[in-house]
C-alpha atoms as a PDB file:
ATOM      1  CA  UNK A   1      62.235-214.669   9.525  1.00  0.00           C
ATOM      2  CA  UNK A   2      58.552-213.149  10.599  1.00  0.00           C
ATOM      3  CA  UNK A   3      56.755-214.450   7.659  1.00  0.00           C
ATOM      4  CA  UNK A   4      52.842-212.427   7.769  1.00  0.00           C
ATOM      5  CA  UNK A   5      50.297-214.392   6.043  1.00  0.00           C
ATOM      6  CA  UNK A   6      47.686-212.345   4.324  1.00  0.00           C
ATOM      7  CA  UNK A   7      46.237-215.157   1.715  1.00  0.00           C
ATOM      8  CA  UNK A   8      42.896-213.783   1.856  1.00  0.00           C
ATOM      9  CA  UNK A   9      41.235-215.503  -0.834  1.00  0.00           C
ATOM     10  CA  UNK A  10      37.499-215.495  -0.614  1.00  0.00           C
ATOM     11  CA  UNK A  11      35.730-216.513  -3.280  1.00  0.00           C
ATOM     12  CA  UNK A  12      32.313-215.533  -4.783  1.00  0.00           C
ATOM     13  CA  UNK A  13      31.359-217.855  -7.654  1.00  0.00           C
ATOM     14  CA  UNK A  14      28.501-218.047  -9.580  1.00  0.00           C
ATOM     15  CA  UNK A  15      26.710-221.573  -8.586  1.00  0.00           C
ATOM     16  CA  UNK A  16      23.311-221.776  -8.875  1.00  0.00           C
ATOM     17  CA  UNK A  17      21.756-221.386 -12.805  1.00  0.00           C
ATOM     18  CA  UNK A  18      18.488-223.902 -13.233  1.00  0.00           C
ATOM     19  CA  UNK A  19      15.710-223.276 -10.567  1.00  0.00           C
ATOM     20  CA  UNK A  20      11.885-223.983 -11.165  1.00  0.00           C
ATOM     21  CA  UNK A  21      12.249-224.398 -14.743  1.00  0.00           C
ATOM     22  CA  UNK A  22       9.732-226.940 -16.139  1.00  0.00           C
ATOM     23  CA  UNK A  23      10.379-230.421 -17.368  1.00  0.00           C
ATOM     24  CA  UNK A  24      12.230-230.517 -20.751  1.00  0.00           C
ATOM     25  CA  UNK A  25      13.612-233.004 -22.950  1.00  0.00           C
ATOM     26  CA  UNK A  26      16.591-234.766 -22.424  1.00  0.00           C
ATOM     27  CA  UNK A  27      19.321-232.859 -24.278  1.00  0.00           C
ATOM     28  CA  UNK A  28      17.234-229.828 -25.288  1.00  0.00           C
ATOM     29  CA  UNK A  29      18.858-226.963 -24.284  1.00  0.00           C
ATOM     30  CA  UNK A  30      17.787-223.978 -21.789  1.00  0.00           C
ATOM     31  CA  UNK A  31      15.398-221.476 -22.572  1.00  0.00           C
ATOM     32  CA  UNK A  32      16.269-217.637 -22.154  1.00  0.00           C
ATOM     33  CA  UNK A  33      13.889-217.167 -19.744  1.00  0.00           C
ATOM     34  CA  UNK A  34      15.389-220.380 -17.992  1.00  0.00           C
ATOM     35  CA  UNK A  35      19.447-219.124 -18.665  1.00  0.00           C
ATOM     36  CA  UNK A  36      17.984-215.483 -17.035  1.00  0.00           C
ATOM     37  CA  UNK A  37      15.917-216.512 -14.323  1.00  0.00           C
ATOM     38  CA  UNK A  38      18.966-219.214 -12.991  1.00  0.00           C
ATOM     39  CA  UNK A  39      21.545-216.352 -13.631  1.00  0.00           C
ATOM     40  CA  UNK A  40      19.227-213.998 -11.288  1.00  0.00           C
ATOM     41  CA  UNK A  41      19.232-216.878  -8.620  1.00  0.00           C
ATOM     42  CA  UNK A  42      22.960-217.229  -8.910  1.00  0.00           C
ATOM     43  CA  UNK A  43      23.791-213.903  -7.256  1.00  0.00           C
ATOM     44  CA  UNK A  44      22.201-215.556  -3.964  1.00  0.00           C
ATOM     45  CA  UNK A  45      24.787-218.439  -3.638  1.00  0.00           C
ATOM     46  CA  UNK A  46      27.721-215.872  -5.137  1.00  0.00           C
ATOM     47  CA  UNK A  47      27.082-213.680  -2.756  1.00  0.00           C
ATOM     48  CA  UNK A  48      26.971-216.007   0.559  1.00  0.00           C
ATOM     49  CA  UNK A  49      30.640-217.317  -0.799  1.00  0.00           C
ATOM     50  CA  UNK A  50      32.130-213.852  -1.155  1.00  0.00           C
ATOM     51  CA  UNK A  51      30.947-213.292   2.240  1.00  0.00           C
ATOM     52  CA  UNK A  52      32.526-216.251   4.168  1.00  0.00           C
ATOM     53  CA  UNK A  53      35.304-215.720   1.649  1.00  0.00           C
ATOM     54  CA  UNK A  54      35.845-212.132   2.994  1.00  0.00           C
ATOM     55  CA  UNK A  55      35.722-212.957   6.552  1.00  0.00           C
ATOM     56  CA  UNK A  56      37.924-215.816   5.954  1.00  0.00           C
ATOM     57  CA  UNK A  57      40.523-213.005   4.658  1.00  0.00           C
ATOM     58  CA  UNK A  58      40.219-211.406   7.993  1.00  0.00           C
ATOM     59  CA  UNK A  59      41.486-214.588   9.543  1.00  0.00           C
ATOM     60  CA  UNK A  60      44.650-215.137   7.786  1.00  0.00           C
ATOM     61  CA  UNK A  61      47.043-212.507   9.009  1.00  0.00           C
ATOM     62  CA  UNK A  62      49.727-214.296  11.514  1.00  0.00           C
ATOM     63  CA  UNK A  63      52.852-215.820  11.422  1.00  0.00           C
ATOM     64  CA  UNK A  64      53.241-218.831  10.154  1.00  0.00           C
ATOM     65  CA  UNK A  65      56.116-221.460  12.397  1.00  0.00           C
ATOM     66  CA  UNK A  66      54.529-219.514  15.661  1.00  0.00           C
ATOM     67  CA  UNK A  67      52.853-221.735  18.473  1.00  0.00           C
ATOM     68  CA  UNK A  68      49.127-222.148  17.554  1.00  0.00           C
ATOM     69  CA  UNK A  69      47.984-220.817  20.870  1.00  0.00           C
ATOM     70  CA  UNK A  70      50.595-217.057  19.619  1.00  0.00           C
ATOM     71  CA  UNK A  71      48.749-216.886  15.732  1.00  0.00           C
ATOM     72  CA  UNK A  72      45.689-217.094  17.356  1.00  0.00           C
ATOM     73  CA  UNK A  73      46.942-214.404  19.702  1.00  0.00           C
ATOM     74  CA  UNK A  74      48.055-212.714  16.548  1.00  0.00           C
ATOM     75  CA  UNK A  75      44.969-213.366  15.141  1.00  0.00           C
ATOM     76  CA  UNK A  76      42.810-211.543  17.805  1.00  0.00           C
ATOM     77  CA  UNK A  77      44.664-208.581  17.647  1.00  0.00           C
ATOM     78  CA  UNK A  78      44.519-208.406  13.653  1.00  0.00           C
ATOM     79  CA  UNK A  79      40.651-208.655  14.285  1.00  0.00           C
ATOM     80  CA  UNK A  80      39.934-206.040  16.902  1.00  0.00           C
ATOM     81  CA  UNK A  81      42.550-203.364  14.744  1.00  0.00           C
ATOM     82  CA  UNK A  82      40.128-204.425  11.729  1.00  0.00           C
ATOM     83  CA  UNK A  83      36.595-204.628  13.212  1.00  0.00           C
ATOM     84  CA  UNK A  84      36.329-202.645  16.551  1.00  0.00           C
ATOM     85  CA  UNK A  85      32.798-203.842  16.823  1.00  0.00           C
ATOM     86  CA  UNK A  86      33.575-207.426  17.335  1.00  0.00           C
ATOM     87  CA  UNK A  87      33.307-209.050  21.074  1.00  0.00           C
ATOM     88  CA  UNK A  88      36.328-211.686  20.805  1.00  0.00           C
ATOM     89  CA  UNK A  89      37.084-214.143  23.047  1.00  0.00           C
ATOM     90  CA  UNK A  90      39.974-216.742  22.876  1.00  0.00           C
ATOM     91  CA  UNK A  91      40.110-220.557  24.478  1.00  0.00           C
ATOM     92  CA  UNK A  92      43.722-222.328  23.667  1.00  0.00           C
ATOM     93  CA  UNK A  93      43.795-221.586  19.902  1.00  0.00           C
ATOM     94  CA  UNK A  94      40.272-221.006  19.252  1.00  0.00           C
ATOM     95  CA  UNK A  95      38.780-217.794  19.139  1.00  0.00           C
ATOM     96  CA  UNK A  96      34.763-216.577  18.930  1.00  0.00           C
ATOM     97  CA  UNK A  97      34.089-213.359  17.321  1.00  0.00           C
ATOM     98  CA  UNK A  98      30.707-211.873  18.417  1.00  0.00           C
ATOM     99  CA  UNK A  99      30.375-208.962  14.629  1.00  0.00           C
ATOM    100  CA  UNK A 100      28.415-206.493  16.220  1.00  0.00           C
ATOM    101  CA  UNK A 101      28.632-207.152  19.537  1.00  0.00           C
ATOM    102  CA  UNK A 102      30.199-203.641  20.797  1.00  0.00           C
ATOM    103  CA  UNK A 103      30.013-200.397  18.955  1.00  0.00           C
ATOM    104  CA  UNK A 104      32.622-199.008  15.933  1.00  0.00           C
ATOM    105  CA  UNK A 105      33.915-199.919  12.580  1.00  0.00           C
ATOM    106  CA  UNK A 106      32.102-203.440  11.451  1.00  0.00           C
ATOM    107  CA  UNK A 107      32.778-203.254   7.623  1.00  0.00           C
ATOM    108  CA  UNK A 108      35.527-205.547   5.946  1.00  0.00           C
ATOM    109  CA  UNK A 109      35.626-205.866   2.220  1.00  0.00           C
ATOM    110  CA  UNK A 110      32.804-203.894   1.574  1.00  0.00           C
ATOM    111  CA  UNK A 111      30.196-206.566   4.054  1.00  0.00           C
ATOM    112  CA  UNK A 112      29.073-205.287   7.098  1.00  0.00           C
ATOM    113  CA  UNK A 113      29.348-208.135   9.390  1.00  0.00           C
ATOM    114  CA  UNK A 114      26.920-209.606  12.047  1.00  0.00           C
ATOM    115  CA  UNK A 115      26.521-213.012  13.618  1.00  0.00           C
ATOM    116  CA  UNK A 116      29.373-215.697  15.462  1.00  0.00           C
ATOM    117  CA  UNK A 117      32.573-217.098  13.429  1.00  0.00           C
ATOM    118  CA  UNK A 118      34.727-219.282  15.278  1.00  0.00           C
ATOM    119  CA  UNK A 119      38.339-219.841  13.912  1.00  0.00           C
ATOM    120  CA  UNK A 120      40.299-222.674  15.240  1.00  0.00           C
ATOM    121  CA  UNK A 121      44.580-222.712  14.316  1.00  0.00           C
ATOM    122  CA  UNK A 122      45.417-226.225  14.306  1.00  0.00           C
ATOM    123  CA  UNK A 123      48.070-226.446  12.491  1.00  0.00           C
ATOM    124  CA  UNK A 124      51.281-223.584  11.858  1.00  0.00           C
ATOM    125  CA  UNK A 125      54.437-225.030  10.918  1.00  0.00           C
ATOM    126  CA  UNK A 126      55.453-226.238   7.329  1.00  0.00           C
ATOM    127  CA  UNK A 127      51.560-226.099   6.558  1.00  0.00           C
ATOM    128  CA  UNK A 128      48.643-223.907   8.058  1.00  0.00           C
ATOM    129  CA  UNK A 129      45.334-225.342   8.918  1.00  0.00           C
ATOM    130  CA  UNK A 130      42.812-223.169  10.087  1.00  0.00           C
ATOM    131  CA  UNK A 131      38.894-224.062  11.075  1.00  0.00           C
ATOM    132  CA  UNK A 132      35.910-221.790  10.271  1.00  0.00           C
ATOM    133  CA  UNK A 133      32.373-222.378  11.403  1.00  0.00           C
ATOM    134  CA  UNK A 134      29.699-219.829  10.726  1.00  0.00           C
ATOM    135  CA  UNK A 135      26.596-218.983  12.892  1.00  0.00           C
ATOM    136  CA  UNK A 136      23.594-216.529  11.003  1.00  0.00           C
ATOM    137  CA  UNK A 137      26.928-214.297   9.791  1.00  0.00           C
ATOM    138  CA  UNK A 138      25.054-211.613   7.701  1.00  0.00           C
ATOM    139  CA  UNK A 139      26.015-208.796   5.563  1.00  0.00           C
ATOM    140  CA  UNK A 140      22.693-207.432   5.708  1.00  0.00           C
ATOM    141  CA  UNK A 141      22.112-208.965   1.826  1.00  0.00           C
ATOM    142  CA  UNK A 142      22.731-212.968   2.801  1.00  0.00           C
ATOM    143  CA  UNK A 143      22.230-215.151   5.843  1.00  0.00           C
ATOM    144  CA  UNK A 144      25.082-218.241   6.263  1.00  0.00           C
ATOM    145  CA  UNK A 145      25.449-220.904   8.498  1.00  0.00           C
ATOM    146  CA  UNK A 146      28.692-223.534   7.683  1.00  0.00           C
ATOM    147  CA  UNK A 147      32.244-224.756   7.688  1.00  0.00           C
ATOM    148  CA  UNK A 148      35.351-224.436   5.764  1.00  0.00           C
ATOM    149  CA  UNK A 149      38.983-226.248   6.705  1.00  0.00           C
ATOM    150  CA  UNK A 150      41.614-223.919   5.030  1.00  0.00           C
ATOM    151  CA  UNK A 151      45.317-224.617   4.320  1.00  0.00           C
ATOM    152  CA  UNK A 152      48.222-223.247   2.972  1.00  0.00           C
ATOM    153  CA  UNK A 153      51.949-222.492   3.673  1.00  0.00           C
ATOM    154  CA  UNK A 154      54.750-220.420   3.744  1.00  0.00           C
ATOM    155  CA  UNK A 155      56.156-221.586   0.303  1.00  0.00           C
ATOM    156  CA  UNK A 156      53.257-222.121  -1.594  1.00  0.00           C
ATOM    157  CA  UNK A 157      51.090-218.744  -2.401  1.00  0.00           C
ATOM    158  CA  UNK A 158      48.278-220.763  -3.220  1.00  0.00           C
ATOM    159  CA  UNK A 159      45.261-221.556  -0.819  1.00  0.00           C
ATOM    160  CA  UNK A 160      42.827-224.875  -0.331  1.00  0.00           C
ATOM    161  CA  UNK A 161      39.414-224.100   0.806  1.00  0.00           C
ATOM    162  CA  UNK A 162      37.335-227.265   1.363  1.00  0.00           C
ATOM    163  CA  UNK A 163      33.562-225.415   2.925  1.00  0.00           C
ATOM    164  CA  UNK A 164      30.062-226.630   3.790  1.00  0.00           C
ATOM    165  CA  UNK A 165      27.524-223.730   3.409  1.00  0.00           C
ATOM    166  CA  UNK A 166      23.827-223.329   4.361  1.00  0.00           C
ATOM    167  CA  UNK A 167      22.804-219.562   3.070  1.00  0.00           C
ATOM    168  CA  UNK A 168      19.229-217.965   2.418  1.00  0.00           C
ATOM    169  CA  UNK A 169      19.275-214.523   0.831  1.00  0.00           C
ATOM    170  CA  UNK A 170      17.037-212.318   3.069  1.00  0.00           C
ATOM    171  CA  UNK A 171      15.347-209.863   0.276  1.00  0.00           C
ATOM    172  CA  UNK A 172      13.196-213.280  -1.359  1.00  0.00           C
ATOM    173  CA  UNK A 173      13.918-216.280   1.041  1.00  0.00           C
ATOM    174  CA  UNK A 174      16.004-217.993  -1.527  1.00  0.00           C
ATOM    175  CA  UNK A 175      17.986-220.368  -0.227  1.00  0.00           C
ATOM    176  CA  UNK A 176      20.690-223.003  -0.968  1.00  0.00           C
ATOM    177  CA  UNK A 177      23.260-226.082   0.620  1.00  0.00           C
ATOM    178  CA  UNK A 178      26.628-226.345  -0.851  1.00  0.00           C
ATOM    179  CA  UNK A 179      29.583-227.677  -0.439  1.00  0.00           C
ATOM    180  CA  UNK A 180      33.270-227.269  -2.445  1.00  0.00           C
ATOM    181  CA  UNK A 181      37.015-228.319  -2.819  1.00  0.00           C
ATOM    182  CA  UNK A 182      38.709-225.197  -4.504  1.00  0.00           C
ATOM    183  CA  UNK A 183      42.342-224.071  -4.981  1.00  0.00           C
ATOM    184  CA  UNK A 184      42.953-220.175  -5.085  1.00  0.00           C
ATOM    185  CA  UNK A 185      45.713-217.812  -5.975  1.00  0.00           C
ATOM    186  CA  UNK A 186      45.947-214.327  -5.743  1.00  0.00           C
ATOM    187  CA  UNK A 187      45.459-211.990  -9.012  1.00  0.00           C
ATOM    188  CA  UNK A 188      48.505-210.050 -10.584  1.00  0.00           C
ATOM    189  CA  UNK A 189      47.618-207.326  -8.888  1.00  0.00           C
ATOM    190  CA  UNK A 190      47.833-209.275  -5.370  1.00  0.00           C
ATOM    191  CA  UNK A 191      45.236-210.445  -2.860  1.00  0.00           C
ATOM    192  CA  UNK A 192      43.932-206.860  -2.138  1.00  0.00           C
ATOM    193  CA  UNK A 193      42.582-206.474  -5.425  1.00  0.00           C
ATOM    194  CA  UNK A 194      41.144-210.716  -5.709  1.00  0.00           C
ATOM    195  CA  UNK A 195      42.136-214.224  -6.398  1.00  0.00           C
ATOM    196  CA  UNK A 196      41.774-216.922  -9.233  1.00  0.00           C
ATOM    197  CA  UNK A 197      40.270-219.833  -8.646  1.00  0.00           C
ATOM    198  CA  UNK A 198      40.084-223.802  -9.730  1.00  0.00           C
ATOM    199  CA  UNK A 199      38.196-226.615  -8.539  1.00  0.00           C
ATOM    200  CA  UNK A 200      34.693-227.940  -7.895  1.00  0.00           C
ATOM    201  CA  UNK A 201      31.362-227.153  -6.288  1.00  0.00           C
ATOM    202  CA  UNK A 202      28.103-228.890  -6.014  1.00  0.00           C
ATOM    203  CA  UNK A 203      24.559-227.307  -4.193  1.00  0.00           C
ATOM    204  CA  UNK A 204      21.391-228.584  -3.834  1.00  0.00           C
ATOM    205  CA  UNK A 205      18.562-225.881  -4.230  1.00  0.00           C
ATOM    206  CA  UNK A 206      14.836-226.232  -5.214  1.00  0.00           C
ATOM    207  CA  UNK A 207      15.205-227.441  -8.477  1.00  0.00           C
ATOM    208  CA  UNK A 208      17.477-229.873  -7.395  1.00  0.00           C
ATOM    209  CA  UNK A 209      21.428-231.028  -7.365  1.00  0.00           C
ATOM    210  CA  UNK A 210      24.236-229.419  -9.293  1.00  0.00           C
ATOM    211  CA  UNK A 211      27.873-229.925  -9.931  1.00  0.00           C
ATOM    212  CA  UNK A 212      30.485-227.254 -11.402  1.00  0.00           C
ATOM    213  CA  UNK A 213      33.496-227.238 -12.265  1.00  0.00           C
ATOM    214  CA  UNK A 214      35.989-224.246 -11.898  1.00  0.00           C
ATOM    215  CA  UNK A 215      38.423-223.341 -14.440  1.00  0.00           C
ATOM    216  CA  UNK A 216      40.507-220.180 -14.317  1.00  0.00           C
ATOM    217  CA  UNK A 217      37.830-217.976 -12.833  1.00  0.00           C
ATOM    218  CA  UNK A 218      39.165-214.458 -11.608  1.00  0.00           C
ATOM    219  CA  UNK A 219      37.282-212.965  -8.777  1.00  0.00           C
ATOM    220  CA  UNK A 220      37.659-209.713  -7.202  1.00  0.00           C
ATOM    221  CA  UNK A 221      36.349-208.750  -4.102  1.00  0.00           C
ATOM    222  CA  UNK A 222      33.950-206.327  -5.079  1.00  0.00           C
ATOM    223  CA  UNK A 223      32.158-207.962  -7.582  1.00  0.00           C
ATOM    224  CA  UNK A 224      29.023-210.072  -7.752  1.00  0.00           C
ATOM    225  CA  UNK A 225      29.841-212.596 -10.440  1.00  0.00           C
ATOM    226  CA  UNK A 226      33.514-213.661 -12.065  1.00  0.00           C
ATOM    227  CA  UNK A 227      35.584-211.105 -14.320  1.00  0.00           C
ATOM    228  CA  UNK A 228      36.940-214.135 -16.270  1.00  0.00           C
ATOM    229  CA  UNK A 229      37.387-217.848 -16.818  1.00  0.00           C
ATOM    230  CA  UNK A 230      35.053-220.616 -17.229  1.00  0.00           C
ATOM    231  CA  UNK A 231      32.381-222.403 -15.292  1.00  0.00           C
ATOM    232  CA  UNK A 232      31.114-225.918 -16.953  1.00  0.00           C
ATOM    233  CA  UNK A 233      27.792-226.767 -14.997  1.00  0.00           C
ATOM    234  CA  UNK A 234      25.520-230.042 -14.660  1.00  0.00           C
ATOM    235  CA  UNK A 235      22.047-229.204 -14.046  1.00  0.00           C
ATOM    236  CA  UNK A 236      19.856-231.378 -12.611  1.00  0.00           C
ATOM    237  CA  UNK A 237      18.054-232.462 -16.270  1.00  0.00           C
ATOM    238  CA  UNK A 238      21.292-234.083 -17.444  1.00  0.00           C
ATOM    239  CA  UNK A 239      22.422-231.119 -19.476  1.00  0.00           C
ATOM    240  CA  UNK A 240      25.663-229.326 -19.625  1.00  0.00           C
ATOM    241  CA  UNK A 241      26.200-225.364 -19.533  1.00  0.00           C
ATOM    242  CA  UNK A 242      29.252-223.651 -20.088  1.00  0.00           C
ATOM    243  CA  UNK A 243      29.751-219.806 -18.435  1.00  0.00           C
ATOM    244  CA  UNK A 244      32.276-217.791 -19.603  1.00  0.00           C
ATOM    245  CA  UNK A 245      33.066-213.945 -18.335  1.00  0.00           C
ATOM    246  CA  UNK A 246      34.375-210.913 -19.861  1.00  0.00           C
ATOM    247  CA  UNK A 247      34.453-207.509 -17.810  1.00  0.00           C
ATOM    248  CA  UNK A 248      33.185-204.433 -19.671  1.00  0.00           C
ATOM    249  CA  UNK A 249      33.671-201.611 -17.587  1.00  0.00           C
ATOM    250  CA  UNK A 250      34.585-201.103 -13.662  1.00  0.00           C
ATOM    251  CA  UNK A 251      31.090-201.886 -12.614  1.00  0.00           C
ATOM    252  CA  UNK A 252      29.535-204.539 -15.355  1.00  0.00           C
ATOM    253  CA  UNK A 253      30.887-207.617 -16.459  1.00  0.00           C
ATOM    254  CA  UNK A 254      29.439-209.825 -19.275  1.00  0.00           C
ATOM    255  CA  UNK A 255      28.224-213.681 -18.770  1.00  0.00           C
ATOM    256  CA  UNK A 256      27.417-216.234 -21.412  1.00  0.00           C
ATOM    257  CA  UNK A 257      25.613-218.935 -21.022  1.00  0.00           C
ATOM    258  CA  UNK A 258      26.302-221.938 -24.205  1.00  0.00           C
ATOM    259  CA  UNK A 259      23.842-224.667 -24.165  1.00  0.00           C
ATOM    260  CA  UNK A 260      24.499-226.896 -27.268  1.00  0.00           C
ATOM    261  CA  UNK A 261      23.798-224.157 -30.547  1.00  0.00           C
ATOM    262  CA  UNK A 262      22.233-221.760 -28.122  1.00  0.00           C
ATOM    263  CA  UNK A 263      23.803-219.115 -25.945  1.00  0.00           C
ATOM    264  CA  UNK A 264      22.961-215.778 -23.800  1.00  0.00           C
ATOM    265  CA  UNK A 265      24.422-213.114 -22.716  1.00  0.00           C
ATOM    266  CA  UNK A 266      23.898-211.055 -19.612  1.00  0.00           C
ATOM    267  CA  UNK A 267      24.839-207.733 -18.157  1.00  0.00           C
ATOM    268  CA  UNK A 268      25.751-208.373 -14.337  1.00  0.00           C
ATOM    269  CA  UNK A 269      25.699-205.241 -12.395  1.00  0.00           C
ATOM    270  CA  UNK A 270      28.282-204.357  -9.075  1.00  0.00           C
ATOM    271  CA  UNK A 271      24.865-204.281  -7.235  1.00  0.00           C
ATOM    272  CA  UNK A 272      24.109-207.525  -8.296  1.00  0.00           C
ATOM    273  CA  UNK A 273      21.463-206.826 -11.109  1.00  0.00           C
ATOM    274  CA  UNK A 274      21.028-208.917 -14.222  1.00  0.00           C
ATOM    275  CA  UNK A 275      19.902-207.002 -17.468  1.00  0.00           C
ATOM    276  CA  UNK A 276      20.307-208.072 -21.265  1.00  0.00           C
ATOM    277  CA  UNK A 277      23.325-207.837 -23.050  1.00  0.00           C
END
């Protein structure tokens, strides 16, 4: 039987919270002017995921027991019926993908794509293993450069995304390095509308090294920061945040951020702005 993978799970998390603040005491918890300021900074790592997560999406439609050298044949095809404007070329079971390179249609997930992706098929039998590595792919919003391995298979509806990311978010130069082991499943409502997501990241930025862990955070594609679940960070000072996220209306979802007794909440905009509670 044909069996069509579309297992586009992209993910845009929320990974970045402490930057520049100054030197506090060990265990004293974060400011709100810290807790806004690293929420603000945030949308510049969450939004350089949910871009390699979308083109990633792009890359996941063939079928699964074929020859590596026919999905990436598959592949191609998908591509050019998806994003006219992209100059593909394919070696073995590798393809380049030039966004931009010819006129038409260059929009995918709501990112209007630009720069090289190359996606390798080296595995497609009882598992899938497809490469990624990003060159300067933009949406216009984010710069990346990086690498992701990405598995699945036929059986299993979940997906593994192990990436390496360089981004810099071109409105205020920030920029980040991050890297991430993270299992995803599609929402109820199926891939189209997002994915859940558990596992781990860690970034260095300019305030220094992070880890996070991932607990039952629901994503959809067109949003900035996570309509649910639970993010438990370690900021470079030794303390612990949790992040929790509630959606209040189709364009604004609600994050708090607990530090020991203190917490504060936010108002994250579809657009990416942050604004009290």
């Amino acid at each position: 039987m044909r069996n069509v993978v579309r297992a586009g799970l992209g993910g845009s998390l929320l990974i970045a919270l402490l930057s520049g603040c100054p030197k506090e005491k060990e265990g004293e918890p974060v400011t709100y002017s810290e807790a806004k300021q690293g929420l603000e900074e945030a949308s510049a790592s969450s939004q350089a995921a949910d871009l390699t997560g979308s083109s990633i999406e792009l890359s996941t439609s063939f079928t699964i027991g074929a020859a590596v050298k026919d999905a990436a044949t598959e592949l191609r095809t998908f591509i050019a019926s998806q994003l006219p404007c992209a100059d593909i070329t394919l070696a073995d079971a590798k393809l380049t993908v030039k966004y931009g390179a010819k006129p038409g249609n260059c929009t995918y997930h709501g990112h209007q794509f630009s720069g090289t992706h190359t996606i390798e098929v080296s595995r497609n039998d009882s598992e899938v293993h497809v490469d990624h590595t990003w060159t300067d792919l933009s949406n216009g919003i984010v710069k990346v450069t990086g690498t992701a391995n990405v598995t699945w298979s036929a059986k299993d509806v979940s997906r593994r995304v192990v990436h390496e990311l360089n981004w810099t978010r071109l409105r205020d130069g920030i920029q980040g390095t991050g890297k991430g082991d993270r299992t995803q499943r599609p929402l109820a409502g199926g891939i189209a509308e997002g994915f859940r997501v558990d596992g781990s990241r860690s970034w260095d930025g300019r305030a220094g090294h992070w880890d996070l862990a991932i607990s039952g955070v629901e994503m959809r594609w067109a949003d900035p920061v996570p309509q649910a679940g639970t993010y438990t960070l370690s900021t470079p000072k030794n303390k612990t945040l949790s992040l929790s996220f509630d959606r209040l209306d189709e364009n604004r979802i609600q994050v708090t951020l607990a530090s020991g007794e203190k917490s504060f909440k936010f108002v994250v905009a579809r657009a990416g702005d942050v604004t009290d509670a």
